[in-house]
Protein backbone atom coordinates (compact mmCIF):
# COMPACT_ATOMS: atom_id res chain seq x y z
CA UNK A 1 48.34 35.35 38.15
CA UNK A 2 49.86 31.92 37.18
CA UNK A 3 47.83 29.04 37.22
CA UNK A 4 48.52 25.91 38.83
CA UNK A 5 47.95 22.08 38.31
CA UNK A 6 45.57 22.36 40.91
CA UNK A 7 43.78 25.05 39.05
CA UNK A 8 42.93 22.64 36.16
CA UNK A 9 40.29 21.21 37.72
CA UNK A 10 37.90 23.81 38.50
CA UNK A 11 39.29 25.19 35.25
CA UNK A 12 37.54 22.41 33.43
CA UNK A 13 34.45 22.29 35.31
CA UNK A 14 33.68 25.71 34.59
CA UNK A 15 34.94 25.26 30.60
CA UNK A 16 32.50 22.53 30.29
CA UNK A 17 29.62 25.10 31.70
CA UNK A 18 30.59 27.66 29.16
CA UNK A 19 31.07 25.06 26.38
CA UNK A 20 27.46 24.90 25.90
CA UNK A 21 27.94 21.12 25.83
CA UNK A 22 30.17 20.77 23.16
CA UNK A 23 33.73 21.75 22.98
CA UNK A 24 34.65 18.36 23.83
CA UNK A 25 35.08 16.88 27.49
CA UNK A 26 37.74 18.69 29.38
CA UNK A 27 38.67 15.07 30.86
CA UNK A 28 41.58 14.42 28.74
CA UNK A 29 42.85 18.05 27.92
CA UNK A 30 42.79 18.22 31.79
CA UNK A 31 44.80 15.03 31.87
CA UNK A 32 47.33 16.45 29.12
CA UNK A 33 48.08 19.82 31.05
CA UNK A 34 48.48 18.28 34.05
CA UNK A 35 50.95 16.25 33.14
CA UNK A 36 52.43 19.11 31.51
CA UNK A 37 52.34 21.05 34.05
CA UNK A 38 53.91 18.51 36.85
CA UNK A 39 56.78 18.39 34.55
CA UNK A 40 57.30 21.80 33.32
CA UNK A 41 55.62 23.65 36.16
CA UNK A 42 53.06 26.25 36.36
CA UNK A 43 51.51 28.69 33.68
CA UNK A 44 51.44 32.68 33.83
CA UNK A 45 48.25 33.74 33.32
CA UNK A 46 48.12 37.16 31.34
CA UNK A 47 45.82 39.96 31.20
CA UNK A 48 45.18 41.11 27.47
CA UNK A 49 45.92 44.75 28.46
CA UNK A 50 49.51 43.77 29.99
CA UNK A 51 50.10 42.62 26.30
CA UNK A 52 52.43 45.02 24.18
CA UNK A 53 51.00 45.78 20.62
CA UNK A 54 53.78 44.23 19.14
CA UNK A 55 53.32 40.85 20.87
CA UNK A 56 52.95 38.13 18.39
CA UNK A 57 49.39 35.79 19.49
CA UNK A 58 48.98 32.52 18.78
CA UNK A 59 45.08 30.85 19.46
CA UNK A 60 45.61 26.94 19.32
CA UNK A 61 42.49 24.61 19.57
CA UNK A 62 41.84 20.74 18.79
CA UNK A 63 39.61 20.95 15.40
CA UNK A 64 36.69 18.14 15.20
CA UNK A 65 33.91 16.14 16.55
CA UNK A 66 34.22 15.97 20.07
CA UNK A 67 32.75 12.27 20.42
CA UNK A 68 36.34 11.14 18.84
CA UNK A 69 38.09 12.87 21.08
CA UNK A 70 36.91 10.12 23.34
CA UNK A 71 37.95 7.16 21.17
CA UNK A 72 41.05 8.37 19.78
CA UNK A 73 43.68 9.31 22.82
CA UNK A 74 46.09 11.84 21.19
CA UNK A 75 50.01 11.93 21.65
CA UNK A 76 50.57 14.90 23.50
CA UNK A 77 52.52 16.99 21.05
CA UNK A 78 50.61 17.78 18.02
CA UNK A 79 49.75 21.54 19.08
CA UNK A 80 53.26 22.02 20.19
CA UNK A 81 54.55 21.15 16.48
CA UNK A 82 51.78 22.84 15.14
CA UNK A 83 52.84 25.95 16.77
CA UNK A 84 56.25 25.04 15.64
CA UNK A 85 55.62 25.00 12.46
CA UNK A 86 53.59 28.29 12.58
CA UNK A 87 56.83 30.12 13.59
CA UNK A 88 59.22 28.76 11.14
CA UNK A 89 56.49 29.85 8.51
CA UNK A 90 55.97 33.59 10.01
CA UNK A 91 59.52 33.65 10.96
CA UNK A 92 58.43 35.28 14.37
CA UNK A 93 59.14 33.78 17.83
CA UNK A 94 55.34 33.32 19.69
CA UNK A 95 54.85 35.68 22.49
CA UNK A 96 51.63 34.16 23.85
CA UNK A 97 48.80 31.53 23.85
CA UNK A 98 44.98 31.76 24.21
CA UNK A 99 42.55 29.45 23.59
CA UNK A 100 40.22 29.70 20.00
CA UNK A 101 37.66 28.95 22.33
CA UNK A 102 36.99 28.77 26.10
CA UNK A 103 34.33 26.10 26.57
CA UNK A 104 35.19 22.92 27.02
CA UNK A 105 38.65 20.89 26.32
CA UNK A 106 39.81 23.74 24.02
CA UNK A 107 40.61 25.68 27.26
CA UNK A 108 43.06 23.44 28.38
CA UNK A 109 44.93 22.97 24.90
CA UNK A 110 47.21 26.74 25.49
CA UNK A 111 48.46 25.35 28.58
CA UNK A 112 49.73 22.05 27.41
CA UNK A 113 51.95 23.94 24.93
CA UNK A 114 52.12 26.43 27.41
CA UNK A 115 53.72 24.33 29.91
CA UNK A 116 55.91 22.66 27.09
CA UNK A 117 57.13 25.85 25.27
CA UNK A 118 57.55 27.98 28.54
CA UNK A 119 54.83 30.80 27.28
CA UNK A 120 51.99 32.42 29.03
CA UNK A 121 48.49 32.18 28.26
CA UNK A 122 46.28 35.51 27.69
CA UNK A 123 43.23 35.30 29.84
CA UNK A 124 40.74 35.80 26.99
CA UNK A 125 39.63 33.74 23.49
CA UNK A 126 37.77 34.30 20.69
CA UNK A 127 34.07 32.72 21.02
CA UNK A 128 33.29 33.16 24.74
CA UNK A 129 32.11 29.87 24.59
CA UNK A 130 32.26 26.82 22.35
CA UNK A 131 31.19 26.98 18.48
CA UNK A 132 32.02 24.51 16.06
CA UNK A 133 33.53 26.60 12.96
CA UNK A 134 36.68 28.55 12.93
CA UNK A 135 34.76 31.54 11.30
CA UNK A 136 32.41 31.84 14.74
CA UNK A 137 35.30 33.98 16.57
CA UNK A 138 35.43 37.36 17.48
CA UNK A 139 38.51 37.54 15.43
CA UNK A 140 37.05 36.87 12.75
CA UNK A 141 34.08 39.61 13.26
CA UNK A 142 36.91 42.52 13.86
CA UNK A 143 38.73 41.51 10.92
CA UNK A 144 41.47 39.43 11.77
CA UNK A 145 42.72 36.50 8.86
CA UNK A 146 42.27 32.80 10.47
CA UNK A 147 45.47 31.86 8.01
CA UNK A 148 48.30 31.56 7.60
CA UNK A 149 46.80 28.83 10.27
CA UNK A 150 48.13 25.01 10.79
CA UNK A 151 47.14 21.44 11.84
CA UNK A 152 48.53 18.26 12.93
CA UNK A 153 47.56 15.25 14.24
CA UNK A 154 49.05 12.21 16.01
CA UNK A 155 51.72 10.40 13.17
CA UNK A 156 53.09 13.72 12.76
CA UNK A 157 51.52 15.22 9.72
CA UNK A 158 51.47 18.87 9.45
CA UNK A 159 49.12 21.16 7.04
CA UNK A 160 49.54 25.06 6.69
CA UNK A 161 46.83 26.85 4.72
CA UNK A 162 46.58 30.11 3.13
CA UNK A 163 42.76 31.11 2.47
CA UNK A 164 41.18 33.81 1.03
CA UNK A 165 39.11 34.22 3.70
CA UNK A 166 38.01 32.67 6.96
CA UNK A 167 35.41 31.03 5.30
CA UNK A 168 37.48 29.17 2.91
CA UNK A 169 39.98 28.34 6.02
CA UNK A 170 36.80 26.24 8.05
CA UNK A 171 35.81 24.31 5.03
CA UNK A 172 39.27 23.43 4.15
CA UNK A 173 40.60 22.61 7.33
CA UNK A 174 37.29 20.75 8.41
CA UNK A 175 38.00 18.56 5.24
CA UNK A 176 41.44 18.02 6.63
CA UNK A 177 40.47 17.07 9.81
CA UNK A 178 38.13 14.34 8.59
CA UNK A 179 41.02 12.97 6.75
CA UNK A 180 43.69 13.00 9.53
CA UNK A 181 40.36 10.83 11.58
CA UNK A 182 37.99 13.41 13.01
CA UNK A 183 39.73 15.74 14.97
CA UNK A 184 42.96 17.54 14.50
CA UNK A 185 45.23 20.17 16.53
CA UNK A 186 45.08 23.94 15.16
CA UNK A 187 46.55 27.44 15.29
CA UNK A 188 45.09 29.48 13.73
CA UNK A 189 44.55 33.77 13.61
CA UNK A 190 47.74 34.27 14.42
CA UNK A 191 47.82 38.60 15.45
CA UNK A 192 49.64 41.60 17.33
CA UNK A 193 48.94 42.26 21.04
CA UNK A 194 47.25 45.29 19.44
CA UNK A 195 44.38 43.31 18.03
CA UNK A 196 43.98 40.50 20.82
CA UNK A 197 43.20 43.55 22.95
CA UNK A 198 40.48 44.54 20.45
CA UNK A 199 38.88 41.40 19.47
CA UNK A 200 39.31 38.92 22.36
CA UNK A 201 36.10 38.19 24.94
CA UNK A 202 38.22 39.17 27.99
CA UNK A 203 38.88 37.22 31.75
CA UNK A 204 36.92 34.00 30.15
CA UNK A 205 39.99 31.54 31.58
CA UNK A 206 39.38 32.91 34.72
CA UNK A 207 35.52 33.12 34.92
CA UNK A 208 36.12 29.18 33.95
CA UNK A 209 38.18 28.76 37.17
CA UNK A 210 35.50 31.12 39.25
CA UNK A 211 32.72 28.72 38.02
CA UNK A 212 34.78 25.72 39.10
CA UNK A 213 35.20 27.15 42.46
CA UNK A 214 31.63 27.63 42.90
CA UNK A 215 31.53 24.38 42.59
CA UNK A 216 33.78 23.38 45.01
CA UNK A 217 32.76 25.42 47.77
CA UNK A 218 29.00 24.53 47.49
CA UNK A 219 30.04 20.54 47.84
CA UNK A 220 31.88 21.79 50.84
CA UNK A 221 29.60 23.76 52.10
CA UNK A 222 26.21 21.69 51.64
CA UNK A 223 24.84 24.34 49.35
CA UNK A 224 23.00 23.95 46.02
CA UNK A 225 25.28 23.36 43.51
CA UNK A 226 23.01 25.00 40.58
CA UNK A 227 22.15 27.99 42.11
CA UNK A 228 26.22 28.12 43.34
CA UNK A 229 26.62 27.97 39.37
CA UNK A 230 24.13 30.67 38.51
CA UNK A 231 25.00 33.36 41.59
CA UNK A 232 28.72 32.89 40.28
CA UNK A 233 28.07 34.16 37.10
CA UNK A 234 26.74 37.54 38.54
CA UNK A 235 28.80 40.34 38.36
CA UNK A 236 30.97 38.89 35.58
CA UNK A 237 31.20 40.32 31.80
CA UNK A 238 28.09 37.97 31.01
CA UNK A 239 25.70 38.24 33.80
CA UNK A 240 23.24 36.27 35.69
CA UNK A 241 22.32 32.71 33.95
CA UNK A 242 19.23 31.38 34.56
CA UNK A 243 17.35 28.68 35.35
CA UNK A 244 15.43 27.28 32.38
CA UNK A 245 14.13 23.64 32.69
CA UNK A 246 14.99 20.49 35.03
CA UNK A 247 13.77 17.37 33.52
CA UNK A 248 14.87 13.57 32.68
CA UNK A 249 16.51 12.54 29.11
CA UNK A 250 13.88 10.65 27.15
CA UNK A 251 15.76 10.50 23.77
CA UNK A 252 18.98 11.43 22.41
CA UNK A 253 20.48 11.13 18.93
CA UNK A 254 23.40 11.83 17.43
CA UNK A 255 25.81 11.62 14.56
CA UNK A 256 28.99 12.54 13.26
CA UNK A 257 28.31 14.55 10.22
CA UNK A 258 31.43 16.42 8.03
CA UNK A 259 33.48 16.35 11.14
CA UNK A 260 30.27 17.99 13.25
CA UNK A 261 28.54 15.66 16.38
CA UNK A 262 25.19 16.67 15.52
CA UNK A 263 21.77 15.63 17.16
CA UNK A 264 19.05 16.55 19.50
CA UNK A 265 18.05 15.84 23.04
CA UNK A 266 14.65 15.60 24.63
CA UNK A 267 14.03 16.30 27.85
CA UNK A 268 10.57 15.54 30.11
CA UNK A 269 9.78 17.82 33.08
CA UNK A 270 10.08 16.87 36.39
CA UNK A 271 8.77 18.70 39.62
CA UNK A 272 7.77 22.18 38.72
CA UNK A 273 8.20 21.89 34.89
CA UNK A 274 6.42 18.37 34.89
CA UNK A 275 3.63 17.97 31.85
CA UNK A 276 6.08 20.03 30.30
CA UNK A 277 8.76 19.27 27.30
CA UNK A 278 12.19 20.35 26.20
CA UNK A 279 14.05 19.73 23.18
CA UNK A 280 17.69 20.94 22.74
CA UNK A 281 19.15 20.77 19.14
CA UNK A 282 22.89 20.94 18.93
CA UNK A 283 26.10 20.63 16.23
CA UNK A 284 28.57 20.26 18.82
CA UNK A 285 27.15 22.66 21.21
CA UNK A 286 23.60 23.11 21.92
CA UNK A 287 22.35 25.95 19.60
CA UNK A 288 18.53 26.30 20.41
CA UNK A 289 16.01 24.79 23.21
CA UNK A 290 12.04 24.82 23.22
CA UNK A 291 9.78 24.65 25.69
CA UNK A 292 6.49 22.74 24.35
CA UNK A 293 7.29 24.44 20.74
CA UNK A 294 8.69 27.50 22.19
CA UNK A 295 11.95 28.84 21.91
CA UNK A 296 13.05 29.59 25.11
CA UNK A 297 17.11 30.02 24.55
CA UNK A 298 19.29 30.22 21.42
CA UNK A 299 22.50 30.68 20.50
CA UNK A 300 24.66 32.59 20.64
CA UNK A 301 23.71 32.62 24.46
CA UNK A 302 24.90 29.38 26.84
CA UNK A 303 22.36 26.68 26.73
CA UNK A 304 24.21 24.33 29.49
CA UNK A 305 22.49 20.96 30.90
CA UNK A 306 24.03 20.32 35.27
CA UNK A 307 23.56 17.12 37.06
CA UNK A 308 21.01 18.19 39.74
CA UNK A 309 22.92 16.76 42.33
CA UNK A 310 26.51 17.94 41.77
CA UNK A 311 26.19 20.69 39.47
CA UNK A 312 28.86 19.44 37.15
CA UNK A 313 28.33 19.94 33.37
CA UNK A 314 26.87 17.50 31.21
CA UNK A 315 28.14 17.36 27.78
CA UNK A 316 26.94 15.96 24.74
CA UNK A 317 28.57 12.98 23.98
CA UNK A 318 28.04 12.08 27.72
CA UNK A 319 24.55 12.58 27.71
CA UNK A 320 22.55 9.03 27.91
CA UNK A 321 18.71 8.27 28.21
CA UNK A 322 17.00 8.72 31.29
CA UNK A 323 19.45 11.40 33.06
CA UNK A 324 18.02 14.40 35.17
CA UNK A 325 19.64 17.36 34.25
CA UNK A 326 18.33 21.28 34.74
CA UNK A 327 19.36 23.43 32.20
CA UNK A 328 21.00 26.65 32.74
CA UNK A 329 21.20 29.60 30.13
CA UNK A 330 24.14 32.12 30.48
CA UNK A 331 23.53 35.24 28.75
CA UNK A 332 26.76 35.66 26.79
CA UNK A 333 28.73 39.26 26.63
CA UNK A 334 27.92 42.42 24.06
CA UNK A 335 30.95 42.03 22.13
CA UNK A 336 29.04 38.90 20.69
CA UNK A 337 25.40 39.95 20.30
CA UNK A 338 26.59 42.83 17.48
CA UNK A 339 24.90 42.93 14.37
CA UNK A 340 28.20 41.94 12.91
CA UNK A 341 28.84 39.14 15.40
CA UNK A 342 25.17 37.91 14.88
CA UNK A 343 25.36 37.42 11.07
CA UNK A 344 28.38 34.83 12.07
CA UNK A 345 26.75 32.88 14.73
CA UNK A 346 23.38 34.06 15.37
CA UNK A 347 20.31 31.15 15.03
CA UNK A 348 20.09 31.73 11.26
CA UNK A 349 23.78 30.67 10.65
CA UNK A 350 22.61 27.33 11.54
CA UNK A 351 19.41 27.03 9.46
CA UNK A 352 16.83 27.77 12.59
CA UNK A 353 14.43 31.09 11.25
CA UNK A 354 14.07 32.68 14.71
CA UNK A 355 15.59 35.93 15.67
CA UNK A 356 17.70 35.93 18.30
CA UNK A 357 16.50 37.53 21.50
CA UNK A 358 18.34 38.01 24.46
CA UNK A 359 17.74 35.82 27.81
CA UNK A 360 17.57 38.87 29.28
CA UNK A 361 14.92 39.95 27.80
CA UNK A 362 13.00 36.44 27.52
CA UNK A 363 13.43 36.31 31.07
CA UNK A 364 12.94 40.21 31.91
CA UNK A 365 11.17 39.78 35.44
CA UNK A 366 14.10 37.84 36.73
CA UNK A 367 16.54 40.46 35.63
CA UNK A 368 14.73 43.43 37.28
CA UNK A 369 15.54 41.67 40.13
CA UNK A 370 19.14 40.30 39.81
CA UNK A 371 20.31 42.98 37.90
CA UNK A 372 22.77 43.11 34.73
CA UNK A 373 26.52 44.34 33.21
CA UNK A 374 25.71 47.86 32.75
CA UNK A 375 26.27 47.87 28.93
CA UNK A 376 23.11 45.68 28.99
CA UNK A 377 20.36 47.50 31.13
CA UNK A 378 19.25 48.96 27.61
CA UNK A 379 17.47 45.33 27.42
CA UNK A 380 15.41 45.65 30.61
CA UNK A 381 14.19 49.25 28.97
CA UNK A 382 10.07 49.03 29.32
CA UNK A 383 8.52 48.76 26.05
């Protein structure tokens, strides 16, 4: 499959869903590979098995609060010398991109470089979504090193780290980031074919562009955009989403804290959820939501906020007081609700003491009925 400039639309459309609100708007990556793409042409789109072992793997991501993003326009060719750098270092040519993470404007990053370099992209990442430290990758939970890894940022300036674990690699490269003025291009996890094919969440690039789609067809077709959104994530390696709340914005906050947009929103129920309340907490992406006090969603699943009238994602640092939005939660695949992958980025990485429980089984009625990925009918087991 290659994918096209025309492809980079619904491509970010559907990132922005699975970014979980954060991951940074897909507007300007979009903007980047496209004109990447109209001068270098089109971008093969790999499968991880078609990979050999031996192929050498590079995951590149911008590093850094997404609200800077906004503010600060890169150049264009940061991840490209980044990636540069990485090979005069390993002293290995790079067979192939991903992204670090899928959601949001980190799925366009591989095919800016892509474009530029003449390399294909694997259709998988590391996250399945968006998370906001470079330890939160399923990399990282099968045992691959983040480092040797490598930033750079807009005057040129290039940093290669060697850390003692992955750990060590997101609090040192966070610090850098701050420095080089809140967000930074990486590469980082640099591995074999072999272990992409072990460790990668797998077709996320093009569930992105199937989301997108969706999208698309239910404008042209007069359909509801939301439910387009939540039947097209049937039959995929996640599963149905849900519906979860639909309600206006009464108050938002947010900061930029050690390179993190962190915050809450507060949302007041509208039509059927009305004398209700929602409040979504977030660092980057949206980590947990509550219904009057009750946790209703949490990380690691997709807690995603649509315009009811388009369907199109609403990220943080777009979200303003007084918006209608219904959120959406996308149960997220098994490869990232292990015990292992849990004690990375379940809630209690992030300082909430709740257990993490499936939306499958939060929402267990509504499953019966739509069904689930066959590795997860264990959750719809009566009790």
């Amino acid at each position: 499959m290659r994918v096209h400039e025309q492809d980079l639309e619904p491509l970010s459309v559907g990132a922005a869903i699975l970014g979980a609100g954060g991951g940074g708007d897909p507007l300007i990556g979009k903007l980047m590979a496209q004109q990447a793409m109209a001068e270098h042409g089109a971008v093969e789109l790999l499968d991880a098995a078609d990979l050999e072992d031996e192929a050498v793997v590079f995951p590149v991501a911008m590093m850094g609060a997404p609200t800077v993003f906004l503010e600060k326009i890169p150049a264009g060719d940061e991840t490209s010398l980044a990636v540069q750098r990485m090979e005069r270092h390993l002293n290995q040519r790079v067979t192939a991109l991903c992204p670090v993470e899928c959601g949001g404007m980190n799925s366009m990053i591989p095919f800016v470089v892509a474009a530029r370099m003449g390399l294909p992209v694997v259709d998988g990442d590391g996250m399945g979504r968006a998370f906001p430290e470079l330890q939160m990758e399923t990399f990282h939970v099968f045992g691959v090193s983040g480092t040797p890894a490598c930033i750079a940022d807009e005057w040129g300036n290039v940093v290669l780290f060697e850390t003692v674990d992955n750990y060590r690699l997101e609090s040192f490269a966070r610090a850098c980031t701050v420095k080089m003025g809140g967000y930074s291009h990486l590469v980082d996890y640099p591995m074999t074919g072999a272990q992409m094919k072990q460790s990668a969440v797998r077709g996320t690039i093009s569930m992105c562009i199937q989301l997108g789609r969706a999208l698309e067809d239910a404008k042209r077709e007069h359909r509801n955009p939301v439910e387009a959104v939540l039947a097209a994530t049937a039959g995929t390696l996640y599963g149905h989403g849900v519906r979860l709340f639909f309600g206006k914005v009464v108050d938002v906050s947010r900061r930029t804290r050690d390179g993190f947009a962190v915050g809450k929103a507060v949302l007041r129920g509208v039509e059927q959820d009305a004398d209700r309340e929602m409040t979504i907490e977030f660092q980057n992406e949206n980590l947990v939501a509550l219904v009057d006090g009750e946790v209703v969603a949490t990380v690691p699943d997709i807690i995603a906020l649509l315009d009811p009238e388009t369907g199109l994602p609403v990220t943080n640092e777009r979200l303003r007081y007084g918006q209608r939005a219904v959120v959406i939660g996308i149960p997220t695949p098994q490869i990232m609700r292990t015990d292992a992958a849990l004690a990375v980025w379940g809630p209690r990485q992030f300082g909430y003491d709740v257990p993490f429980i499936p939306l499958e089984q939060k929402n267990a009625a509504f499953y019966r009925q739509v069904g689930v990925p066959k590795d997860k009918e264990h959750l719809l087991a009566a009790k």
